[in-house]
Protein backbone atom coordinates (compact mmCIF):
# COMPACT_ATOMS: atom_id res chain seq x y z
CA UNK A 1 0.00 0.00 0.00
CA UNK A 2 2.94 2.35 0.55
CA UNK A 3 3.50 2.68 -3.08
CA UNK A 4 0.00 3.55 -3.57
CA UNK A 5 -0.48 6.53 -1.13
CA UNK A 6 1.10 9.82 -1.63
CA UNK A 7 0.94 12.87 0.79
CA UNK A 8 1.90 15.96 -1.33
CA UNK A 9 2.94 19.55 -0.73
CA UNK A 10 0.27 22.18 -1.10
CA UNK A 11 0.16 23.91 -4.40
CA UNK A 12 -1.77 26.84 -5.56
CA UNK A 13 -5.13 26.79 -6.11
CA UNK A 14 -5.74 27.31 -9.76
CA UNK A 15 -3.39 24.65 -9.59
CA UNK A 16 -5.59 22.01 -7.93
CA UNK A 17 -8.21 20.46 -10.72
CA UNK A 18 -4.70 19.59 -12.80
CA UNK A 19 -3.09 18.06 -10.19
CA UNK A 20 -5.82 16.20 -8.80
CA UNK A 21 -6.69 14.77 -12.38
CA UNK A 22 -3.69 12.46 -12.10
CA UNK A 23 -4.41 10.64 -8.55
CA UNK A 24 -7.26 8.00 -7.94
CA UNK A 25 -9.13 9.12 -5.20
CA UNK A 26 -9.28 12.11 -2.78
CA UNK A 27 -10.01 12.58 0.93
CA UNK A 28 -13.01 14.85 2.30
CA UNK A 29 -12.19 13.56 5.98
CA UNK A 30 -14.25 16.19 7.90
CA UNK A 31 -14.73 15.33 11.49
CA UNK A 32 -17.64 18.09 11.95
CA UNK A 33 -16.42 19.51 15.31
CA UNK A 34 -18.40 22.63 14.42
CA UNK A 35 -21.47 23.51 13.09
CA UNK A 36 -20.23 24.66 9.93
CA UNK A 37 -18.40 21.90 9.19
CA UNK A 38 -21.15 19.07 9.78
CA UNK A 39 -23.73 21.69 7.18
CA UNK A 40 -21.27 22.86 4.78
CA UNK A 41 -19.13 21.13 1.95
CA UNK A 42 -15.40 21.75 1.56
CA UNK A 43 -13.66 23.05 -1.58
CA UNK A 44 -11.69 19.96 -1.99
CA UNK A 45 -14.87 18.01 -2.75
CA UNK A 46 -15.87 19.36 -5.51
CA UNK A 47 -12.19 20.21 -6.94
CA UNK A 48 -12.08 16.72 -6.88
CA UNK A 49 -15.58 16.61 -8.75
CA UNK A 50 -14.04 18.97 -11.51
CA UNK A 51 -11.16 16.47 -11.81
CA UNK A 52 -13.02 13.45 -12.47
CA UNK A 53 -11.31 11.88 -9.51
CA UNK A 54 -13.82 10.00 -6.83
CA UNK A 55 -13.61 11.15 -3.42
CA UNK A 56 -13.93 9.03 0.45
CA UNK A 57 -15.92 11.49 2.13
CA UNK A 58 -16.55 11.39 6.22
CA UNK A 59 -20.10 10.75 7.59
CA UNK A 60 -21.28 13.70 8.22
CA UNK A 61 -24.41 15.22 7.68
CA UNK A 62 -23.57 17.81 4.72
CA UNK A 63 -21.71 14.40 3.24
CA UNK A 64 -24.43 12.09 3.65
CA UNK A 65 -26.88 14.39 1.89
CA UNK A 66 -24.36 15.44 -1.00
CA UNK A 67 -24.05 11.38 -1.46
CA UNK A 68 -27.32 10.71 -2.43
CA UNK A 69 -27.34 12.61 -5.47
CA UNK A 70 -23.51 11.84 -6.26
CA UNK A 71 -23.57 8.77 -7.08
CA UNK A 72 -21.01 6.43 -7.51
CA UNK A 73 -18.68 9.63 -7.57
CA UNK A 74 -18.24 9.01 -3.70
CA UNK A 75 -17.82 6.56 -0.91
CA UNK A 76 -18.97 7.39 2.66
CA UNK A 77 -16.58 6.20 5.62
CA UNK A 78 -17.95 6.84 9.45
CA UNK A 79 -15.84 9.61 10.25
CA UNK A 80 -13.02 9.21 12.55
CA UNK A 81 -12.42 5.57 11.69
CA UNK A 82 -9.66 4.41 10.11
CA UNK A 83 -11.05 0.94 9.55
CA UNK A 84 -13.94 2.26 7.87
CA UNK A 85 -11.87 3.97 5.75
CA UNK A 86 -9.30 1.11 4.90
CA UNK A 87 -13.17 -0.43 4.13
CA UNK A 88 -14.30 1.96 1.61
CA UNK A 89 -10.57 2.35 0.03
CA UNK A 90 -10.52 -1.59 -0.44
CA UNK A 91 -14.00 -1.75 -2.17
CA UNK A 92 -13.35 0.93 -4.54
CA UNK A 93 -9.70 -0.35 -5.57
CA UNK A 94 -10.99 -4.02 -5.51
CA UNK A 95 -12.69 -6.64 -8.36
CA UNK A 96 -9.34 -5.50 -10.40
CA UNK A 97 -10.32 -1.49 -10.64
CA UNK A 98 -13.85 -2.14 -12.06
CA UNK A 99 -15.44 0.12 -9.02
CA UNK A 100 -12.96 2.58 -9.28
CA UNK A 101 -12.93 3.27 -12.85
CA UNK A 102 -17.23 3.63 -12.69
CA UNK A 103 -16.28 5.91 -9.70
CA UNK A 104 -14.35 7.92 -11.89
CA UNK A 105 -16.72 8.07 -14.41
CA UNK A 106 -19.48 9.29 -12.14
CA UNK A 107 -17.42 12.20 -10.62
CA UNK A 108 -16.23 13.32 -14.29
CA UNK A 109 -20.17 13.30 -15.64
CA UNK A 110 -21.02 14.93 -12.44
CA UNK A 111 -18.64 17.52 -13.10
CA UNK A 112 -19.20 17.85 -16.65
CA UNK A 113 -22.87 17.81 -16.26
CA UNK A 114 -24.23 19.19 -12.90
CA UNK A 115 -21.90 20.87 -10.39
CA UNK A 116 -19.78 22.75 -13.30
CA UNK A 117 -19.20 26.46 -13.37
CA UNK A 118 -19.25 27.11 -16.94
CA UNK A 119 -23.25 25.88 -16.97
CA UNK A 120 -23.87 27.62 -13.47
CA UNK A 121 -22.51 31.18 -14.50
CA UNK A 122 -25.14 31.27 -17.33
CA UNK A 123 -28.27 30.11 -15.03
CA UNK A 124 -26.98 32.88 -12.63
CA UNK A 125 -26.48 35.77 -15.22
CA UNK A 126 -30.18 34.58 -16.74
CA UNK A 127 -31.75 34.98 -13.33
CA UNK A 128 -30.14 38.67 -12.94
CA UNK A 129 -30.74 39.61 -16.47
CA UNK A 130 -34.32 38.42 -15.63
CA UNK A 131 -34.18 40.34 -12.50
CA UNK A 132 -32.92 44.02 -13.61
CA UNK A 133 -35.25 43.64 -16.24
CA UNK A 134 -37.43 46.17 -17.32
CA UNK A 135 -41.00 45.32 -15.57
CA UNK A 136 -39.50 42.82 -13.07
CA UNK A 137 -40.14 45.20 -10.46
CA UNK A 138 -43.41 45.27 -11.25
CA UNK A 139 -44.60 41.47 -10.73
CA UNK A 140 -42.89 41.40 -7.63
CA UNK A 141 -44.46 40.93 -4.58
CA UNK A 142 -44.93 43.76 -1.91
CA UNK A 143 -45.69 43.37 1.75
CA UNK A 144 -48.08 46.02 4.05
C-alpha cells in the first residue's frame, strides 16, 4: 500500500483540478467539530468533482446528503475511523479497478454535467438579467 499513497505539498489553487486529475481518489475527511463543518461542503470536494477523480468522504451530515445525489462519484466512511476507511478504500480499488474506474466516471459526468461552473454562471447571469429587467419590479411581490 505504501506505493500507492502519496501525501503531497500544497500547491496553488488554480493549480488544484490539474493536479488532482492524475491521482485516484481524494479525501473529504471532515470530522464536523463545528457547526459549519457538519452543514457545509469543503472546496476539496468538488475540486475533486471537476477532476473526475472519486472522493472518500466522512459521515457527516452535509456528506451524507451530497451522497445521495452523487452517485457512484463518492464513498462514505464513518468519520473518525480508520477501519472504515481502509473499508471503503478496499471496495473501490478491488474486483481488479472495475469500481474505481465507474467511480471515476461518475465524478467526471457529475462535473461535466451538474456541479460545473461554466453551466452555473449562465443560469446565474439569466436569473439577474431576468431580475434588472425592465418590468421585473413590477410582478414582484410587496408586503403592508
Amino acid at each position: 500500500m505504501e506505493d500507492r499513497v502519496h501525501l503531497l505539498p500544497p500547491a496553488p489553487p488554480p493549480q488544484m483540478e490539474r493536479l488532482a486529475a492524475s491521482y485516484d481518489l481524494g479525501l473529504v475527511a471532515e470530522t464536523g467539530a463545528t457547526p459549519n463543518h457538519r452543514i457545509a461542503l469543503a472546496n476539496k470536494l468538488f475540486t475533486y468533482v471537476l477532476a473526475g477523480v472519486p472522493a472518500l468522504i466522512s459521515d457527516i451530515p452535509a456528506h451524507r446528503s451530497y451522497a445521495e445525489s452523487a452517485g457512484e462519484s463518492v464513498r462514505l466512511f464513518a468519520t473518525e475511523n480508520p477501519r472504515s476507511l481502509a473499508s471503503a478504500i478496499d471496495a473501490i480499488w478491488g474486483d481488479e479497478g472495475a469500481p474505481l474506474a465507474q467511480a471515476r466516471l461518475a465524478a467526471f459526468r457529475l462535473g461535466q454535467e451538474r456541479l460545473n461552473w461554466e453551466l452555473e454562471q449562465a443560469r446565474l447571469l439569466d436569473a439577474v438579467e431576468d431580475a434588472l429587467a425592465p418590468g421585473a419590479a413590477e410582478g414582484a411581490k410587496t408586503h403592508p
